[in-house]
Protein backbone atom coordinates (compact mmCIF):
# COMPACT_ATOMS: atom_id res chain seq x y z
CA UNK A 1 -46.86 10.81 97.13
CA UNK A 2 -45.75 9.14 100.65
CA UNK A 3 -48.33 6.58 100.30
CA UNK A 4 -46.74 5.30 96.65
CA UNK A 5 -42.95 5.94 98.49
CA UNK A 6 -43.87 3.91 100.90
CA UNK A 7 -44.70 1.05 98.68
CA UNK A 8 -41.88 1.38 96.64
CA UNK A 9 -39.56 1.32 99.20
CA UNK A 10 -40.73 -2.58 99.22
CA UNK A 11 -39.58 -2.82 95.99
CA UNK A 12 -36.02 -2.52 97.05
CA UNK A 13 -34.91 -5.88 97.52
CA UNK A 14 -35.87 -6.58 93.86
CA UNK A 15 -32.69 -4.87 92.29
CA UNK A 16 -30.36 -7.15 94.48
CA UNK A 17 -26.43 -6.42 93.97
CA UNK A 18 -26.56 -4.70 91.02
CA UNK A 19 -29.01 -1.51 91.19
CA UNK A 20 -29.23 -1.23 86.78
CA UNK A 21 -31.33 1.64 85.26
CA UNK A 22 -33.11 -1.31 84.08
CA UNK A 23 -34.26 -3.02 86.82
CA UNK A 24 -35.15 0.84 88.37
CA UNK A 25 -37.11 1.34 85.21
CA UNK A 26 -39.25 -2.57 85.39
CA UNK A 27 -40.00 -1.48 88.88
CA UNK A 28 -41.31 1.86 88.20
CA UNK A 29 -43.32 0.48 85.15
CA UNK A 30 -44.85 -2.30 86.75
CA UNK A 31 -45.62 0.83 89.25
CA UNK A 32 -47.63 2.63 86.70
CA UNK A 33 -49.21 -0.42 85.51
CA UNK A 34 -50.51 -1.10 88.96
CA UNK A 35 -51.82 2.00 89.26
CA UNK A 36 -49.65 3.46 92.07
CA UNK A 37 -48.39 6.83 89.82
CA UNK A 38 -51.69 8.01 88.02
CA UNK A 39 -50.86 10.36 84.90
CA UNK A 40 -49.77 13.77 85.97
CA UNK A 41 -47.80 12.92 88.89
CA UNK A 42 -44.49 14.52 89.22
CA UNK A 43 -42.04 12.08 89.91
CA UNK A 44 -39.53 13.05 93.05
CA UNK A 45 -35.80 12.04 92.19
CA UNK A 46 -35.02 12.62 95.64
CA UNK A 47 -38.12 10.69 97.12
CA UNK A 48 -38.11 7.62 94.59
CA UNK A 49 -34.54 7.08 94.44
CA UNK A 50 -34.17 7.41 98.72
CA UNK A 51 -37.23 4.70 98.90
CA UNK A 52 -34.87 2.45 95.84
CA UNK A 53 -31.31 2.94 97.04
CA UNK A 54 -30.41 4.23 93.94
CA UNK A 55 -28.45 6.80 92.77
CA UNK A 56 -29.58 10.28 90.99
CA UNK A 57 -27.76 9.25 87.72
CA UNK A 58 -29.10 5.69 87.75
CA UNK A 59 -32.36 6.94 88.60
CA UNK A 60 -32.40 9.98 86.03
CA UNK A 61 -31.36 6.75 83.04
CA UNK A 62 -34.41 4.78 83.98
CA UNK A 63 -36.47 7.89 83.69
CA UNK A 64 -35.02 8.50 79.83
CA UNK A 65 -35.97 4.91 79.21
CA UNK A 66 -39.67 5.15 80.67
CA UNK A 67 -39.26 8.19 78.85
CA UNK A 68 -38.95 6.54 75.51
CA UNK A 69 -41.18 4.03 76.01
CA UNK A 70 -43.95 6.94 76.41
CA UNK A 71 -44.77 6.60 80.13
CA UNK A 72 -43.22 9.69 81.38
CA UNK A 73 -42.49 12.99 80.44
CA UNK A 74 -39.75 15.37 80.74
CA UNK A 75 -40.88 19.53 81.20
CA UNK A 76 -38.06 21.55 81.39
CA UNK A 77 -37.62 23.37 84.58
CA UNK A 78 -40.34 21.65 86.08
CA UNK A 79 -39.69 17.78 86.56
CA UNK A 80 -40.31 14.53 85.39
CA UNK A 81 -44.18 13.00 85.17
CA UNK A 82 -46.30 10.36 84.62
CA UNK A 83 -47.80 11.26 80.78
CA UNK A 84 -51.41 12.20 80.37
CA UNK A 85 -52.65 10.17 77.23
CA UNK A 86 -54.51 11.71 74.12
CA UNK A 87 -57.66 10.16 72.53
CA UNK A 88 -55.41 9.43 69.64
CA UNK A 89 -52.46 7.83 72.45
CA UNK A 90 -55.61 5.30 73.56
CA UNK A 91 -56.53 4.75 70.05
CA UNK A 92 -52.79 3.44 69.01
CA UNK A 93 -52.75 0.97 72.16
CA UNK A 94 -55.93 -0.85 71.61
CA UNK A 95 -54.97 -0.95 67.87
CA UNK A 96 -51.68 -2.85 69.04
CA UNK A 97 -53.62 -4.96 71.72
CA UNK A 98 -55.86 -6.19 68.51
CA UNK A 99 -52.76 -6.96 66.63
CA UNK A 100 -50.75 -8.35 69.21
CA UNK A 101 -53.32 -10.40 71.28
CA UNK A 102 -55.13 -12.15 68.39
CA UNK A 103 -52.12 -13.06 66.92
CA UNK A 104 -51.48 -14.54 69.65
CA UNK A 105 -54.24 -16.47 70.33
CA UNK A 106 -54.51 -17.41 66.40
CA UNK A 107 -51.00 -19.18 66.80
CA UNK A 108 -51.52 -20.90 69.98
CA UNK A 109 -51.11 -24.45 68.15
CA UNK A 110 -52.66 -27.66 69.11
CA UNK A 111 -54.83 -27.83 72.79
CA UNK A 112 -54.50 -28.22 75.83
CA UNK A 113 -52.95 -24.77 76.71
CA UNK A 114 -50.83 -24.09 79.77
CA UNK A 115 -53.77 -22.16 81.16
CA UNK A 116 -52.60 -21.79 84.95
CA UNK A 117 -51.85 -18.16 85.33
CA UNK A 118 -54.31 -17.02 83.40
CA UNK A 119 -57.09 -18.78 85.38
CA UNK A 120 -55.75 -17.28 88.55
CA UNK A 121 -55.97 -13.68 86.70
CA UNK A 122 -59.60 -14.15 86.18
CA UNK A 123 -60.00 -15.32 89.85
CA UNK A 124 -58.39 -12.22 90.69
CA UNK A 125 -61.11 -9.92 89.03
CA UNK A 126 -63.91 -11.75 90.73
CA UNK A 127 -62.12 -11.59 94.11
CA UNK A 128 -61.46 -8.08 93.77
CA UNK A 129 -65.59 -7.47 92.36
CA UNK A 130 -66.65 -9.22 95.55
CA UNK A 131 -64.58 -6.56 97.89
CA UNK A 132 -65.71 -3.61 95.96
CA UNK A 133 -62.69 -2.42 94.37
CA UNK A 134 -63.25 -1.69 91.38
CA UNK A 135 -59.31 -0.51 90.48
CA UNK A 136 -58.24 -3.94 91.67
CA UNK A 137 -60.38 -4.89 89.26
CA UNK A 138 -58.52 -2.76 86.52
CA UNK A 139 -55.51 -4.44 87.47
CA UNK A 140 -56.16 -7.89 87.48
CA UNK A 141 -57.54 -7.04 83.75
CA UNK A 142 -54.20 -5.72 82.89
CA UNK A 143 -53.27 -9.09 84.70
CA UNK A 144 -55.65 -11.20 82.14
CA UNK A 145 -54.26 -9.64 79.34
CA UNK A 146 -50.58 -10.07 80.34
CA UNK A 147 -51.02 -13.79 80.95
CA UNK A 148 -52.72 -14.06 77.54
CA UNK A 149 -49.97 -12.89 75.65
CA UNK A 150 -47.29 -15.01 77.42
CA UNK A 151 -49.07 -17.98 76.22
CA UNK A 152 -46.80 -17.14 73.01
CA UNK A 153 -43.47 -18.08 74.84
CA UNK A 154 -41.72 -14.74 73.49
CA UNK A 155 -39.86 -12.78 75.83
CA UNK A 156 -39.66 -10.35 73.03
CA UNK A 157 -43.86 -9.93 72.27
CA UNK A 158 -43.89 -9.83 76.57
CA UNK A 159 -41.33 -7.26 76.64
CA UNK A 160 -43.56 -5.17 73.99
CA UNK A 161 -46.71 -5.77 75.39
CA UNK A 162 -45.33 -4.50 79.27
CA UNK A 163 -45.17 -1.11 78.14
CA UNK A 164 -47.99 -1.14 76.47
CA UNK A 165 -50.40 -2.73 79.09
CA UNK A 166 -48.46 0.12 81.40
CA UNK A 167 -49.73 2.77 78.68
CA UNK A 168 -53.17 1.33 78.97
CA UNK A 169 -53.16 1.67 82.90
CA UNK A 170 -53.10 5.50 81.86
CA UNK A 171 -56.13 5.53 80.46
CA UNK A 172 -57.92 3.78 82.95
CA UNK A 173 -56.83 6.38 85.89
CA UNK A 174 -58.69 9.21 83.64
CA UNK A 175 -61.93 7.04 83.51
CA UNK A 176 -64.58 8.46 86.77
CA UNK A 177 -66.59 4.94 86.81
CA UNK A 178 -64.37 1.88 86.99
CA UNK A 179 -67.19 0.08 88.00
CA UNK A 180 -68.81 0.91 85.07
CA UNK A 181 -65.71 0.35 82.77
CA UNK A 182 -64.50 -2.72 84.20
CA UNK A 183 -67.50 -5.13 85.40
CA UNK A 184 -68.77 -6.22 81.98
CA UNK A 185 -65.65 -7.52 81.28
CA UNK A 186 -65.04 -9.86 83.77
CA UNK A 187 -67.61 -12.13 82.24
CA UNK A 188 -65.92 -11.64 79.21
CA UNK A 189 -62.40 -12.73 80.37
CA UNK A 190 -64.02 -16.19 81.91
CA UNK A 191 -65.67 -16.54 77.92
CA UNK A 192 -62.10 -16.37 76.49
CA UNK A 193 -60.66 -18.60 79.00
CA UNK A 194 -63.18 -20.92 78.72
CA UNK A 195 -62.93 -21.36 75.07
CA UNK A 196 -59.26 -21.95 75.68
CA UNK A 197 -59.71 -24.39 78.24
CA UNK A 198 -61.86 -26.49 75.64
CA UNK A 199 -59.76 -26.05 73.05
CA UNK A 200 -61.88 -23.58 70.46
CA UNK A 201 -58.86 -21.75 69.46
CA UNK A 202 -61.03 -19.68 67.14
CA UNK A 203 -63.86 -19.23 69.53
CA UNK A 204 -61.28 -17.51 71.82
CA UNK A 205 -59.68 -14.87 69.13
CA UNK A 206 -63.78 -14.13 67.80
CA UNK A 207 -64.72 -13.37 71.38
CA UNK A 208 -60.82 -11.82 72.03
CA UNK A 209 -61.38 -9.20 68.85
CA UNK A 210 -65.15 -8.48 69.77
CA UNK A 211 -64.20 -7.86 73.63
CA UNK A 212 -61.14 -5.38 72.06
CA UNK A 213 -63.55 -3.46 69.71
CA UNK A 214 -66.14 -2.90 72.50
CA UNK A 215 -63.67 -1.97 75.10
CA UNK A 216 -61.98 0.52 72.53
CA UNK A 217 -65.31 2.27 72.10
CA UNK A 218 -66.03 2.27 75.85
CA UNK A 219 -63.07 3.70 76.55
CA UNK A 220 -62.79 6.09 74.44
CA UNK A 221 -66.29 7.56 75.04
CA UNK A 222 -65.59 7.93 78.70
CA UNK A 223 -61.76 9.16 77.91
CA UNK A 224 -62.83 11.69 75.45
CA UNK A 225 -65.63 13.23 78.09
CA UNK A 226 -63.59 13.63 81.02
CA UNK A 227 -60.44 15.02 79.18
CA UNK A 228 -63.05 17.54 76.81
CA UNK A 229 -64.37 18.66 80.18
CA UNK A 230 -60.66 19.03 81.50
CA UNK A 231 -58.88 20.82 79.25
């Protein structure tokens, strides 16, 4: 737990004047998305807050609202802490990520696409593949993803898709091979963006709903074995 304090504490000059629940509650998530809470860990109010500046109230609000959006977990008497997906929880999210992310991609409009950030997310998997680390490779998939759905232009479909992506970063932590779970799809990524970068709008959500059906049955193969042999 020091080791994620410690990185939170960087986080602190992110909430500026005006320390919101909110902005506690975007730092946390893009935490959790990152990978720095994995599911299970108790959250410290006293810890968390001290490395944020915040207060215990303002603190305890952003935990309701990570709360509701399914991240966290209140147990009476015992804490706060980072949820532990079901097979059924994983199930939900990559049925949203096919809904979401092809619509998307379906309603993209006329070529060229603003294609920037989402070039420098699949440069970030294959830096990450050549050091070895295999979780930095989990993240800048996340990363892919994210950048994929922004090239809607709705604050609202980013907003959904934040919490979601966060959910997804849950899974991962369970899965005992990221190397295994994560190196096919870097190809994969550089397909999609490809596609985009020639304009095949339809090439891009054929590969985009293939890539989401295999990854779905990956994941869930792996998921289902490690929590079956953890009960």
């Amino acid at each position: 737990m020091a080791e994620q304090l410690t990185g939170l504490a960087d986080d602190r000059s992110l909430l500026g004047r005006t320390s919101t629940a909110e902005r506690v509650s975007d730092i946390l998530r893009s935490r959790i998305a990152d990978g720095y809470f994995p599911p299970g860990t108790r959250l410290s109010e006293d810890g968390i807050g001290g490395a944020l500046g915040v207060s215990r109230n303002t603190l305890r609000e952003a935990f309701r609202l990570l709360t509701h959006e399914r991240l966290l977990v209140h147990e009476l008497n015992r804490g706060v802490f980072v949820r532990v997906l079901t097979v059924e929880d994983v199930e939900d999210i990559y049925r949203t990520r096919a809904l979401v992310e092809c619509a998307v991609v379906r309603g993209l409009g006329e070529p060229p696409y603003t294609l920037g950030a989402l070039s420098a997310a699949v440069a970030e998997g294959q830096r990450a593949a050549a050091a070895n680390d295999w979780k930095a490779v989990g993240t800048a998939n996340i990363h892919f993803h994210r950048e994929l759905v922004a090239l809607a232009g709705s604050e609202r479909t980013d907003e959904l898709m934040r919490s979601v992506f966060a959910e997804l970063r849950l899974a991962f932590h369970v899965v005992d091979d990221p190397h295994a779970l994560h190196e096919p799809y870097l190809a994969r990524n550089r397909e999609i963006l490809q596609a985009l970068e020639a304009g095949d709008r339809r090439g891009a959500e054929s590969l985009l709903e293939t890539y989401l059906t295999d990854s779905l049955e990956r994941v869930v193969e792996v998921y289902r074995r490690r929590v079956d042999s953890n009960p």
